[in-house]
PDB file of N, CA and C in Angstrom:
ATOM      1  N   UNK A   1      60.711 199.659 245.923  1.00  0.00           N
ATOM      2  CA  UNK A   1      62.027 199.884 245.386  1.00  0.00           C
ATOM      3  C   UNK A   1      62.206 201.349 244.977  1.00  0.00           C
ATOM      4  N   UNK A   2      60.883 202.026 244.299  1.00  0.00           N
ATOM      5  CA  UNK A   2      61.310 203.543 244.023  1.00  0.00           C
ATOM      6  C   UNK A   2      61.215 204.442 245.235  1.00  0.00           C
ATOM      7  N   UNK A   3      60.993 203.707 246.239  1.00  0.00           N
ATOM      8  CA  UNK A   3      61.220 205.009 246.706  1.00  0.00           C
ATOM      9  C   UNK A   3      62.655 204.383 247.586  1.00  0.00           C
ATOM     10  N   UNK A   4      63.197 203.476 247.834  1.00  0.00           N
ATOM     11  CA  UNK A   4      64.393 203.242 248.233  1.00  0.00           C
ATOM     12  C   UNK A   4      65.294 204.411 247.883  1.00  0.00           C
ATOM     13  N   UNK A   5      64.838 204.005 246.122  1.00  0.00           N
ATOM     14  CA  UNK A   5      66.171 204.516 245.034  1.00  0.00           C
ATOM     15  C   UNK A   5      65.650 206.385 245.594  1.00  0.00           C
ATOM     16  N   UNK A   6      64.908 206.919 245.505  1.00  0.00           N
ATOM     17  CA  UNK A   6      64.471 208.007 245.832  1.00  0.00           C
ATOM     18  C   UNK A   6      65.099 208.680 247.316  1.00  0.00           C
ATOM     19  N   UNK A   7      65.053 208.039 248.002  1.00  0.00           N
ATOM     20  CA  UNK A   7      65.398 208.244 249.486  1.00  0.00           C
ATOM     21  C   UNK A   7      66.966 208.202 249.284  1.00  0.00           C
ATOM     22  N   UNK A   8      67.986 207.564 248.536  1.00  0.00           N
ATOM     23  CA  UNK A   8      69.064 207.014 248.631  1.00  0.00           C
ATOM     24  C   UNK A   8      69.895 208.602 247.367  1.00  0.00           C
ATOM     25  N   UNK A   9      68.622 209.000 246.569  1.00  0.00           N
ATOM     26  CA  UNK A   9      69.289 210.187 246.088  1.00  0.00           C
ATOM     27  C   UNK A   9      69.150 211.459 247.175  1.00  0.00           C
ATOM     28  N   UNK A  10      68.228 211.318 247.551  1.00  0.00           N
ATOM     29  CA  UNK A  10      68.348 212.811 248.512  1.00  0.00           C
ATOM     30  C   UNK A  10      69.264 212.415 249.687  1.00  0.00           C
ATOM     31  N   UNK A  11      68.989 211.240 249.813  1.00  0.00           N
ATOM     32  CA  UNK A  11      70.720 211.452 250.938  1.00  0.00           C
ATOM     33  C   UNK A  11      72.238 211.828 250.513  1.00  0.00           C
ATOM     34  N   UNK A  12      72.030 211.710 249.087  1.00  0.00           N
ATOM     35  CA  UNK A  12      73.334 212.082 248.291  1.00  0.00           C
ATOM     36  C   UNK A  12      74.163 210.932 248.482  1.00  0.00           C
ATOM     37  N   UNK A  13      73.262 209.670 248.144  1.00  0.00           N
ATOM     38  CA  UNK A  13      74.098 208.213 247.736  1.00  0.00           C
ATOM     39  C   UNK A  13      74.476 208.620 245.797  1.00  0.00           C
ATOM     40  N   UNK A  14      73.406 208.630 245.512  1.00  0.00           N
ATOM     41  CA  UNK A  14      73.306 208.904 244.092  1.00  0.00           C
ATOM     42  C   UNK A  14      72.697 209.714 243.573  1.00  0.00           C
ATOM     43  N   UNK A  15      72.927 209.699 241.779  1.00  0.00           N
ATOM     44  CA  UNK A  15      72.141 210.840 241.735  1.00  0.00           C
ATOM     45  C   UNK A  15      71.238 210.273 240.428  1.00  0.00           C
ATOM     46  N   UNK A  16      69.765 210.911 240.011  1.00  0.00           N
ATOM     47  CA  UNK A  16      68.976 210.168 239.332  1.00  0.00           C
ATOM     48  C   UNK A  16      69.449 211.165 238.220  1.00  0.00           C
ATOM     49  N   UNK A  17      69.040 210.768 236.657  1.00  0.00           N
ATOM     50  CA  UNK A  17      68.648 211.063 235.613  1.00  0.00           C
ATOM     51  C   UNK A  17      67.392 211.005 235.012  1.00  0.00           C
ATOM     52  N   UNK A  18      66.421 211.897 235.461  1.00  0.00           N
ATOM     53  CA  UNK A  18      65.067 211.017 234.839  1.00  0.00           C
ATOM     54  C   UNK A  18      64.616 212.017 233.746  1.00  0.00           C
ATOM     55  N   UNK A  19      64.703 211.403 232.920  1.00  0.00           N
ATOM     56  CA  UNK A  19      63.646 211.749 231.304  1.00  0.00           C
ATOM     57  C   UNK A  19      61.945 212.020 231.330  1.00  0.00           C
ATOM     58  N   UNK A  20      61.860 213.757 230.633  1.00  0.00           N
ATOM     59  CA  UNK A  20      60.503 214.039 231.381  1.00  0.00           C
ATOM     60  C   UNK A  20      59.358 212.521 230.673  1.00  0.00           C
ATOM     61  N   UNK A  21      59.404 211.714 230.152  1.00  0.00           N
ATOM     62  CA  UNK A  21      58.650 210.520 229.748  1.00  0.00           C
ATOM     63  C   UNK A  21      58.352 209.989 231.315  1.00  0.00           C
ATOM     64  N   UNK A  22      59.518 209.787 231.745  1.00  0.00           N
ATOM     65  CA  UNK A  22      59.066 209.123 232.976  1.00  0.00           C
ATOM     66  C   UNK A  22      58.535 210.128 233.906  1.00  0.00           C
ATOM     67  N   UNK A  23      58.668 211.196 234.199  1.00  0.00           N
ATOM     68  CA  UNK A  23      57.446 212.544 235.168  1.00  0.00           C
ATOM     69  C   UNK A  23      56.242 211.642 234.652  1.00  0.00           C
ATOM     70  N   UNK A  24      55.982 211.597 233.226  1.00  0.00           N
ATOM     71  CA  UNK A  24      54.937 211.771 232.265  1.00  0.00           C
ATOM     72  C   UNK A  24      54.042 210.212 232.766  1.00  0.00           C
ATOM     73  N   UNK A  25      54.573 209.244 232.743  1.00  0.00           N
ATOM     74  CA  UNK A  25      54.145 207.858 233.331  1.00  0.00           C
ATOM     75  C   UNK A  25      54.034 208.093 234.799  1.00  0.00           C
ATOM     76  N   UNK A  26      54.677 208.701 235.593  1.00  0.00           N
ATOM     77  CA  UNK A  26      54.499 208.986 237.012  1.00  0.00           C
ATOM     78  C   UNK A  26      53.358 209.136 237.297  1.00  0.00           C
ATOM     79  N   UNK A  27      52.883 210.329 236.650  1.00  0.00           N
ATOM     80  CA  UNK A  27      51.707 211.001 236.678  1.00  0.00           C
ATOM     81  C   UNK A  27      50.823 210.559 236.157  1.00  0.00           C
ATOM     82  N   UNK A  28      50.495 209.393 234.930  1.00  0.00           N
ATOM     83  CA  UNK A  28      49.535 208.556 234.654  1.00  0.00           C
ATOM     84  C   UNK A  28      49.118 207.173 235.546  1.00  0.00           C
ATOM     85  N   UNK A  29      50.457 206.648 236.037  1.00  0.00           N
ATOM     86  CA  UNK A  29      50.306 205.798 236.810  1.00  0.00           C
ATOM     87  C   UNK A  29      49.438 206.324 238.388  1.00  0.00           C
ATOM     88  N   UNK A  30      50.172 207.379 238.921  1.00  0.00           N
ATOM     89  CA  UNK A  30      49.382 207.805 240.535  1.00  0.00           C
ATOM     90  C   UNK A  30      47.666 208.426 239.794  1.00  0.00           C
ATOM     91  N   UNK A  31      46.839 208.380 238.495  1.00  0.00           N
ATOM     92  CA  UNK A  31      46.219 208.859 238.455  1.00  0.00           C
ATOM     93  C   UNK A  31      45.199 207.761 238.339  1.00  0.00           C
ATOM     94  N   UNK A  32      45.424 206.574 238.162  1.00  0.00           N
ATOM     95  CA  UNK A  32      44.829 205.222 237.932  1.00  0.00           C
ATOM     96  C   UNK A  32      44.247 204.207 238.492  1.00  0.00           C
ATOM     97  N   UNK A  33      44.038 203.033 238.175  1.00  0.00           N
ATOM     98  CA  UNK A  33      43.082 202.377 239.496  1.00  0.00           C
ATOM     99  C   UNK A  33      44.306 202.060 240.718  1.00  0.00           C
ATOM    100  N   UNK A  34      45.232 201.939 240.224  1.00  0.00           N
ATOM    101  CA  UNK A  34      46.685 201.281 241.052  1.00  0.00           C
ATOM    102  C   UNK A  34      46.516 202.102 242.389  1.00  0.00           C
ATOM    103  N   UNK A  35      46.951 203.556 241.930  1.00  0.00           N
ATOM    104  CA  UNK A  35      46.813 204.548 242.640  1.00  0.00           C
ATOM    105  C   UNK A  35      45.428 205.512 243.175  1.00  0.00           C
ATOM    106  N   UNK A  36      44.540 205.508 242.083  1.00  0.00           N
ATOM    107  CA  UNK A  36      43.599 206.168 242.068  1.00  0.00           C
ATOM    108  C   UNK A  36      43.461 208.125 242.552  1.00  0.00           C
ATOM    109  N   UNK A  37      44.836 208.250 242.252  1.00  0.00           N
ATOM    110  CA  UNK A  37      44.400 209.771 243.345  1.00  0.00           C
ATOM    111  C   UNK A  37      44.301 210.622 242.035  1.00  0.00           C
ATOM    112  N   UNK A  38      44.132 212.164 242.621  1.00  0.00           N
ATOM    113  CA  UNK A  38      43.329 213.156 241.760  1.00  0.00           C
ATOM    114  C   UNK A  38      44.057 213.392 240.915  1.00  0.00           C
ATOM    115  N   UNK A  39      43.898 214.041 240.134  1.00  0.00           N
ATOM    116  CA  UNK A  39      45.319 215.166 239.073  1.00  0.00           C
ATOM    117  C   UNK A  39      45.892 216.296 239.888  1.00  0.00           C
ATOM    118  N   UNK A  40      45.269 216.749 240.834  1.00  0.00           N
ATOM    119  CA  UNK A  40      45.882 217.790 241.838  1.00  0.00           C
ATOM    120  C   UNK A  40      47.204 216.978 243.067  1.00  0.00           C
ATOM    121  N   UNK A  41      46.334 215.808 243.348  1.00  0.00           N
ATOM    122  CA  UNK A  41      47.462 215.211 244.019  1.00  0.00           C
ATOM    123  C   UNK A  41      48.829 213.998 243.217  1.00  0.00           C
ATOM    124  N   UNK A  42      48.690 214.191 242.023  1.00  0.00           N
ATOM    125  CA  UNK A  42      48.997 213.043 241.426  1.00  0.00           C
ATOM    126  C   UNK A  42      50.641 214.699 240.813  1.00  0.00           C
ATOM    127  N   UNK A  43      50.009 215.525 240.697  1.00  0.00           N
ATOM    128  CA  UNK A  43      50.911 217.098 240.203  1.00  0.00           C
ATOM    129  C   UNK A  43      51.680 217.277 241.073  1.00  0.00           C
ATOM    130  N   UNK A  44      51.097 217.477 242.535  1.00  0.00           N
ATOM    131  CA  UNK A  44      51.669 217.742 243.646  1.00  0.00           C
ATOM    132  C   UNK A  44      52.905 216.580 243.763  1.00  0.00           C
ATOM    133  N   UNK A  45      52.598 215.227 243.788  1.00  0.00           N
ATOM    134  CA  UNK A  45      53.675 214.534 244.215  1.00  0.00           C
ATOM    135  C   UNK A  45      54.861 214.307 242.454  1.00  0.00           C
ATOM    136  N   UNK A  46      54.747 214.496 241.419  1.00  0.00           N
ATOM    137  CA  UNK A  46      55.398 215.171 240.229  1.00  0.00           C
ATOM    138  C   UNK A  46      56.212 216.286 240.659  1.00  0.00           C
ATOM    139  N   UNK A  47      55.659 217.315 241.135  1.00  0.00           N
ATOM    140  CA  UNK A  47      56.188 218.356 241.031  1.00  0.00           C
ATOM    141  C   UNK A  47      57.573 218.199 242.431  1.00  0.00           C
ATOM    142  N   UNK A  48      56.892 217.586 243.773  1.00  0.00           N
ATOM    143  CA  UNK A  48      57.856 216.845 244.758  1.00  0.00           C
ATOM    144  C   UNK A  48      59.028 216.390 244.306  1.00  0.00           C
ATOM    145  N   UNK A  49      59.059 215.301 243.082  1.00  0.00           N
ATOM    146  CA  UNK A  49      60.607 214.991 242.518  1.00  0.00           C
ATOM    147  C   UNK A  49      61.337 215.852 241.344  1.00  0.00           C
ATOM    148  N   UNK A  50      60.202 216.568 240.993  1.00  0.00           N
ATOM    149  CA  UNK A  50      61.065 217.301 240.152  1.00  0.00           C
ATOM    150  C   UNK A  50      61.687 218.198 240.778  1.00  0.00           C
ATOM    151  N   UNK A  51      61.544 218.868 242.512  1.00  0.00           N
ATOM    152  CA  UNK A  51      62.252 219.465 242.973  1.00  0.00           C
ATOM    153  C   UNK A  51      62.704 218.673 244.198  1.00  0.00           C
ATOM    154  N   UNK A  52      63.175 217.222 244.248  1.00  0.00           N
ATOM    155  CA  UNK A  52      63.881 216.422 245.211  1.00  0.00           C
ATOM    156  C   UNK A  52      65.705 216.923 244.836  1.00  0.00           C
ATOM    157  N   UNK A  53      66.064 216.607 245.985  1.00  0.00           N
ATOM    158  CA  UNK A  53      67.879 216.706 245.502  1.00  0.00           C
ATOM    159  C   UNK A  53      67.937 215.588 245.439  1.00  0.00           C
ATOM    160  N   UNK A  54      69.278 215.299 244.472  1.00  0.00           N
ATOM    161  CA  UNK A  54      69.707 214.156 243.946  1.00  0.00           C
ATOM    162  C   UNK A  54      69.010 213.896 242.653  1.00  0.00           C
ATOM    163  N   UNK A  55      68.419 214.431 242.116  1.00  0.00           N
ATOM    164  CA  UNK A  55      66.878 214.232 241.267  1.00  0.00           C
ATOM    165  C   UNK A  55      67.686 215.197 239.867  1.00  0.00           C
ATOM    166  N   UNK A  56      67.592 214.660 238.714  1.00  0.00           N
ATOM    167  CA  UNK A  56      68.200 216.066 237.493  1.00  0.00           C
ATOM    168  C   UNK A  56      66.674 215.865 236.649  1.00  0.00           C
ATOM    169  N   UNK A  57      66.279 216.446 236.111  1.00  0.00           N
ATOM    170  CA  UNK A  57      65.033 216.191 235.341  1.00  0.00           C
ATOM    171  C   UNK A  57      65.449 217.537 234.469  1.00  0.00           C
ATOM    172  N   UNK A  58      65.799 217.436 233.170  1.00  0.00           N
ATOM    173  CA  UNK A  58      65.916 218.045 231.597  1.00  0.00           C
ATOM    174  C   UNK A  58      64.267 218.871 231.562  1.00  0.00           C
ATOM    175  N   UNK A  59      64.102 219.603 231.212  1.00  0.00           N
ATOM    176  CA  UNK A  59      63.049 220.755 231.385  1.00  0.00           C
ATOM    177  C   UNK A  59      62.585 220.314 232.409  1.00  0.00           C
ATOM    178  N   UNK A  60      62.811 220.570 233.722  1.00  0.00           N
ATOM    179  CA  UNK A  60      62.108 220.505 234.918  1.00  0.00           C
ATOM    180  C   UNK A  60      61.085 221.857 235.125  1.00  0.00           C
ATOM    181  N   UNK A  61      61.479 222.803 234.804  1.00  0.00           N
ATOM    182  CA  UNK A  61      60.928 224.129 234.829  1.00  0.00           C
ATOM    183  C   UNK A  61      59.560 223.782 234.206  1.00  0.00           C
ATOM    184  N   UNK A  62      59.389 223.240 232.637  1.00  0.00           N
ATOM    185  CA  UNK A  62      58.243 222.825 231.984  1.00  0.00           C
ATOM    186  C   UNK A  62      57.652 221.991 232.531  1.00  0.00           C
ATOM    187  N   UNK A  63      57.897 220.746 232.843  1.00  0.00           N
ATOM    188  CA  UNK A  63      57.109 219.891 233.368  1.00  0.00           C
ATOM    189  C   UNK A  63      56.648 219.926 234.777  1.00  0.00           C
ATOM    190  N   UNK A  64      57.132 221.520 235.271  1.00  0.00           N
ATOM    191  CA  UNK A  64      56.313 221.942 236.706  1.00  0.00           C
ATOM    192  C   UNK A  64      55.244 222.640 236.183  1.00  0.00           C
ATOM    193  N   UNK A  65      55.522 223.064 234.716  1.00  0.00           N
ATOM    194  CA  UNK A  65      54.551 224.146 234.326  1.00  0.00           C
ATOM    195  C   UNK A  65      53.113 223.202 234.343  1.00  0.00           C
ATOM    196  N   UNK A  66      53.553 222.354 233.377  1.00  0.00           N
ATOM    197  CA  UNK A  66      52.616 221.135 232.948  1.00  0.00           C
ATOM    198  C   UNK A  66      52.104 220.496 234.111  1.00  0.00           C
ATOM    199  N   UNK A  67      52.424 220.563 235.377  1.00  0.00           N
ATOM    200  CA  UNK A  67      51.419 219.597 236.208  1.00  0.00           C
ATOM    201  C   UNK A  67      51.010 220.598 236.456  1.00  0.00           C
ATOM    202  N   UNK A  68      51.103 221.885 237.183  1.00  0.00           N
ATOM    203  CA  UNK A  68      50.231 223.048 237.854  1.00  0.00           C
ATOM    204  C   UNK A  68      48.555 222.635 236.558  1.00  0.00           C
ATOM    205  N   UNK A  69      49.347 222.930 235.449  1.00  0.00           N
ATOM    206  CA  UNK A  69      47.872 223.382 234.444  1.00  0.00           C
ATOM    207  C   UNK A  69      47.594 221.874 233.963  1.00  0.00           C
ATOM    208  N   UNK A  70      47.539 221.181 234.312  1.00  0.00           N
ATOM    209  CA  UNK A  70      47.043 219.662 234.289  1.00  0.00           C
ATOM    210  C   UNK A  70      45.819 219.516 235.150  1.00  0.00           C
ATOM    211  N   UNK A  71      46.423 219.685 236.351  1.00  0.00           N
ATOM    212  CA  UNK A  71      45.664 220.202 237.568  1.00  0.00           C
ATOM    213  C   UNK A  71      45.068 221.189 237.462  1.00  0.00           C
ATOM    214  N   UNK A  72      45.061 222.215 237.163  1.00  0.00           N
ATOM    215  CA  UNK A  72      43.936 223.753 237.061  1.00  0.00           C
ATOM    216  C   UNK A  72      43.160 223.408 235.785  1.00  0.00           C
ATOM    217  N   UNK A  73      43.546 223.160 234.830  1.00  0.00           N
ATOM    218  CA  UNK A  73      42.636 222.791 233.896  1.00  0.00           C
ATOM    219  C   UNK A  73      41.862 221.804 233.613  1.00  0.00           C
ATOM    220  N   UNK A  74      42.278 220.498 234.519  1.00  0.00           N
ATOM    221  CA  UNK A  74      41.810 219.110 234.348  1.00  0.00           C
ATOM    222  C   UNK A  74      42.112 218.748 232.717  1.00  0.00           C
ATOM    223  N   UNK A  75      43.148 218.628 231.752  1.00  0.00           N
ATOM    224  CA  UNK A  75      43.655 218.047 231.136  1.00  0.00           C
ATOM    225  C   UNK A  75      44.765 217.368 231.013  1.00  0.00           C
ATOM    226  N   UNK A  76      44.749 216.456 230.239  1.00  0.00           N
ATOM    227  CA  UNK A  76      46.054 215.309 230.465  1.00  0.00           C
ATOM    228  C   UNK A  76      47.262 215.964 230.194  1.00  0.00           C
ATOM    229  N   UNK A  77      48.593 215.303 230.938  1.00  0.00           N
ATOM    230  CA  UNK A  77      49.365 215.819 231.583  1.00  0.00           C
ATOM    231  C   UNK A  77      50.230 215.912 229.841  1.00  0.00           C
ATOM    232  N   UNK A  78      49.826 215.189 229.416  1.00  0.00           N
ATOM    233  CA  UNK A  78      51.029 215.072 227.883  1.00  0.00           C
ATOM    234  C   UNK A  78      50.486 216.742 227.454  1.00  0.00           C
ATOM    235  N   UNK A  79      49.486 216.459 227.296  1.00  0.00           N
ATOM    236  CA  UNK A  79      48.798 218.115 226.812  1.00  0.00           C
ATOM    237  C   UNK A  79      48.911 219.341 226.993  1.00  0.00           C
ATOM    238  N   UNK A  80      48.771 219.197 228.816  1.00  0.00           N
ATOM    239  CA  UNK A  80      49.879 220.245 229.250  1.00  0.00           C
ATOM    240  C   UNK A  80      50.846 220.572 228.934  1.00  0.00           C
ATOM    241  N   UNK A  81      51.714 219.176 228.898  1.00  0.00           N
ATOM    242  CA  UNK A  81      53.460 219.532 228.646  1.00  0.00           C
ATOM    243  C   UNK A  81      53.611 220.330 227.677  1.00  0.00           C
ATOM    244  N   UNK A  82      52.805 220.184 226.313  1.00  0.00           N
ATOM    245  CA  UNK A  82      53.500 220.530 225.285  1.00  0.00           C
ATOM    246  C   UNK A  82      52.483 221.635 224.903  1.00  0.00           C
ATOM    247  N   UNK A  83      51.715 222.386 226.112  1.00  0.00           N
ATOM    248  CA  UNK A  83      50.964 223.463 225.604  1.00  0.00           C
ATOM    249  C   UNK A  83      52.423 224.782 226.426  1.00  0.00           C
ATOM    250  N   UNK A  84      52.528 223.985 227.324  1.00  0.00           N
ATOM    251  CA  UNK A  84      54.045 224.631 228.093  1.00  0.00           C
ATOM    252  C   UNK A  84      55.094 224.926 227.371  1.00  0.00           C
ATOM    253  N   UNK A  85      55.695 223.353 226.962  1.00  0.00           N
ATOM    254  CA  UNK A  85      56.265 223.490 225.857  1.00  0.00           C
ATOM    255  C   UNK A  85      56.388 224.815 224.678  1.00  0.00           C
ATOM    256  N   UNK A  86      55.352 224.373 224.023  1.00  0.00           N
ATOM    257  CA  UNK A  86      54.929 225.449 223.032  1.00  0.00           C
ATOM    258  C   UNK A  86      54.928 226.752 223.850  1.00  0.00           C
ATOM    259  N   UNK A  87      54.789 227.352 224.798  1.00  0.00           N
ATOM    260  CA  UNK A  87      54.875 228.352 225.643  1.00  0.00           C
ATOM    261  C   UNK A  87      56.337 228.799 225.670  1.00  0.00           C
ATOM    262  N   UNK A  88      57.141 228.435 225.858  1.00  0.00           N
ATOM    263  CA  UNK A  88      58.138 228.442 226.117  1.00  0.00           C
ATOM    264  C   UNK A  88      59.551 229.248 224.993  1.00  0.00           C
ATOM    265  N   UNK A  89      58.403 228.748 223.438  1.00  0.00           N
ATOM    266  CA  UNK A  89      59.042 228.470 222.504  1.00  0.00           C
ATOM    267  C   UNK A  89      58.433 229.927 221.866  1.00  0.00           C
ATOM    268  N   UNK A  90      57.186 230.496 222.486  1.00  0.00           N
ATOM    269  CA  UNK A  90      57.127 231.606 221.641  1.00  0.00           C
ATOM    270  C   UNK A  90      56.014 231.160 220.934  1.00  0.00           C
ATOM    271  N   UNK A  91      55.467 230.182 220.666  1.00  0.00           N
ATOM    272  CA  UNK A  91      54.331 229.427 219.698  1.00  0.00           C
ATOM    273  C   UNK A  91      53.051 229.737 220.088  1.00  0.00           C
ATOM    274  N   UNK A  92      51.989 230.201 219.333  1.00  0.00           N
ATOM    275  CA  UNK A  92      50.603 230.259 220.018  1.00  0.00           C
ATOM    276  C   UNK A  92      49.606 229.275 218.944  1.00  0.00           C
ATOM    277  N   UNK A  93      49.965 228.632 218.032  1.00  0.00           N
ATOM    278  CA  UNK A  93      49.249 228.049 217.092  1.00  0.00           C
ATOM    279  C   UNK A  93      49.553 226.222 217.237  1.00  0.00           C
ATOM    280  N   UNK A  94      48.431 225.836 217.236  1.00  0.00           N
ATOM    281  CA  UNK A  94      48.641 223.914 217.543  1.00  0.00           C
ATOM    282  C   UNK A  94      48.039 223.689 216.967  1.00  0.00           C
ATOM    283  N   UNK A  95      48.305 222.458 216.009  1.00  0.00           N
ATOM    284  CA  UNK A  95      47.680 222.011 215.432  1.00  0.00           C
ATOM    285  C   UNK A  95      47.045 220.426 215.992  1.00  0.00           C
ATOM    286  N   UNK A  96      46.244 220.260 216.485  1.00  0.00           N
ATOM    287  CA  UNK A  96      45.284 218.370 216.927  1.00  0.00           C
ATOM    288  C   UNK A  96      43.781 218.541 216.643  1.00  0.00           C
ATOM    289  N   UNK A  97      44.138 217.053 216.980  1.00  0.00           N
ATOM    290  CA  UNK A  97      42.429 216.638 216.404  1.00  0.00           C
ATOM    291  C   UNK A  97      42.260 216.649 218.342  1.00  0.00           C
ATOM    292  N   UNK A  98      42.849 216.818 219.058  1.00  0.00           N
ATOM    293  CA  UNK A  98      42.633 217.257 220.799  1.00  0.00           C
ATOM    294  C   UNK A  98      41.948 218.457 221.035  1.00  0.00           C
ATOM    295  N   UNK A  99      41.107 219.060 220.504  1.00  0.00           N
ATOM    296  CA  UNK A  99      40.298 220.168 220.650  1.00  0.00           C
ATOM    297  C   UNK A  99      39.800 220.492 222.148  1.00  0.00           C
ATOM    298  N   UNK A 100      39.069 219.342 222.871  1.00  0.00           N
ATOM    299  CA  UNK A 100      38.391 218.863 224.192  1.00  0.00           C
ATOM    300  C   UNK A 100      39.244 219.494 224.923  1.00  0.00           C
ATOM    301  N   UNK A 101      40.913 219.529 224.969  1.00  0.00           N
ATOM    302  CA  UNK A 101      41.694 219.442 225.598  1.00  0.00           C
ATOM    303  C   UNK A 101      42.225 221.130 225.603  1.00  0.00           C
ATOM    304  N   UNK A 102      43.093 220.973 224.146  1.00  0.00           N
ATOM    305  CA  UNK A 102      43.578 221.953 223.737  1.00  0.00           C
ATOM    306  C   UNK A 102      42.937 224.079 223.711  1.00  0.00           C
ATOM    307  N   UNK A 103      41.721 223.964 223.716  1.00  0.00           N
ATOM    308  CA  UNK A 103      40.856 224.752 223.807  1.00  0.00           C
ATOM    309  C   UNK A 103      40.632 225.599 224.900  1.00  0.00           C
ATOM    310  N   UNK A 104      40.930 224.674 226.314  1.00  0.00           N
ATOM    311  CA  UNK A 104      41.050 225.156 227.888  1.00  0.00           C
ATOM    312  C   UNK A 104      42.302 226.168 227.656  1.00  0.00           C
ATOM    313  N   UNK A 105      43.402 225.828 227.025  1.00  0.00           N
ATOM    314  CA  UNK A 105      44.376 226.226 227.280  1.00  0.00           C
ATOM    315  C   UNK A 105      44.382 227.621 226.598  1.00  0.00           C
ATOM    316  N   UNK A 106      45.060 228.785 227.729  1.00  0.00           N
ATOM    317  CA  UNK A 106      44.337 230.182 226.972  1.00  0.00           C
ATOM    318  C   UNK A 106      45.383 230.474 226.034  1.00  0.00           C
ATOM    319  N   UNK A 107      46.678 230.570 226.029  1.00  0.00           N
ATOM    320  CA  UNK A 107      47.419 231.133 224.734  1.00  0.00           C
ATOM    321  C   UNK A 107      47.735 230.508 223.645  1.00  0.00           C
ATOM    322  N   UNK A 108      46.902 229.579 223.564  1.00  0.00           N
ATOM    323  CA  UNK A 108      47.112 228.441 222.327  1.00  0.00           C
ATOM    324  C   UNK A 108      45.739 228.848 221.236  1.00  0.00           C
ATOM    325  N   UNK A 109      46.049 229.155 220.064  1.00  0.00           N
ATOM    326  CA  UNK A 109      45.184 228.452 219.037  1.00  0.00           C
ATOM    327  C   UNK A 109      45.440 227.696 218.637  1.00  0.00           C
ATOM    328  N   UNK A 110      44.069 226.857 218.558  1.00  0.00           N
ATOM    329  CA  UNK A 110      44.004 225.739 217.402  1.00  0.00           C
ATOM    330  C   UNK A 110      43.898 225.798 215.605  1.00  0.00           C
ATOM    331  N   UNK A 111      45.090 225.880 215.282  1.00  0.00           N
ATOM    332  CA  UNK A 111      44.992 226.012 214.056  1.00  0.00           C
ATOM    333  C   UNK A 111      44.550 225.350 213.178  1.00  0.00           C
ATOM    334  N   UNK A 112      43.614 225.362 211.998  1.00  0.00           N
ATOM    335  CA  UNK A 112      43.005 224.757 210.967  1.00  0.00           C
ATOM    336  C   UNK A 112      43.833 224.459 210.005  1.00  0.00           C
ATOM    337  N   UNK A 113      44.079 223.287 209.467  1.00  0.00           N
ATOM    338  CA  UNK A 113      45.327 222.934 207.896  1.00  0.00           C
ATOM    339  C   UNK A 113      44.259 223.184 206.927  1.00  0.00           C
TER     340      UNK A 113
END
């Protein structure tokens, strides 16, 4: 069915609205036993609808940022987003107990409370 609905926006039947949550499940789901594929190919086909026509995706720009460095860094894609995010915004200080994660990422400190 998604890719019906997918095929039926780039023909310019309709047009999608998708909320980066759902990129965000996209990309957990193609990374899983369902799907099983890599984080490089799981980015690649993310990054495919975020630049499909018919397709609107609200920070699309970020959540291309976020799969590239999902994929180059091998961290989870939420992590990315919002190291992008925070990129975006001018921010270099994060605060998580995600250290494992957060640490790869080069213009971020992890800030101590």
């Amino acid at each position: 069915m998604a890719e019906r609905v997918l095929r039926r926006a780039m023909a310019g039947e309709l047009e999608l609205i998708v909320p980066a949550m759902v990129i965000a499940e996209i990309v957990w789901t193609l990374e899983t036993s369902v799907f099983n594929l890599s984080k490089q190919e799981a980015s690649e086909k993310a990054i495919a609808i975020l630049n499909m026509p018919g397709v609107q995706v609200p920070n699309a720009r970020t959540l291309e940022e976020a799969a590239v460095l999902h994929s180059e860094l091998n961290i989870d894609f939420t992590d990315a987003y919002l190291a992008c995010f925070a990129l975006g915004k001018g921010l270099e200080d994060v605060y998580t107990f995600d250290k494992k994660h957060f640490s790869r990422i080069p213009w971020l400190h992890i800030a101590q409370s």
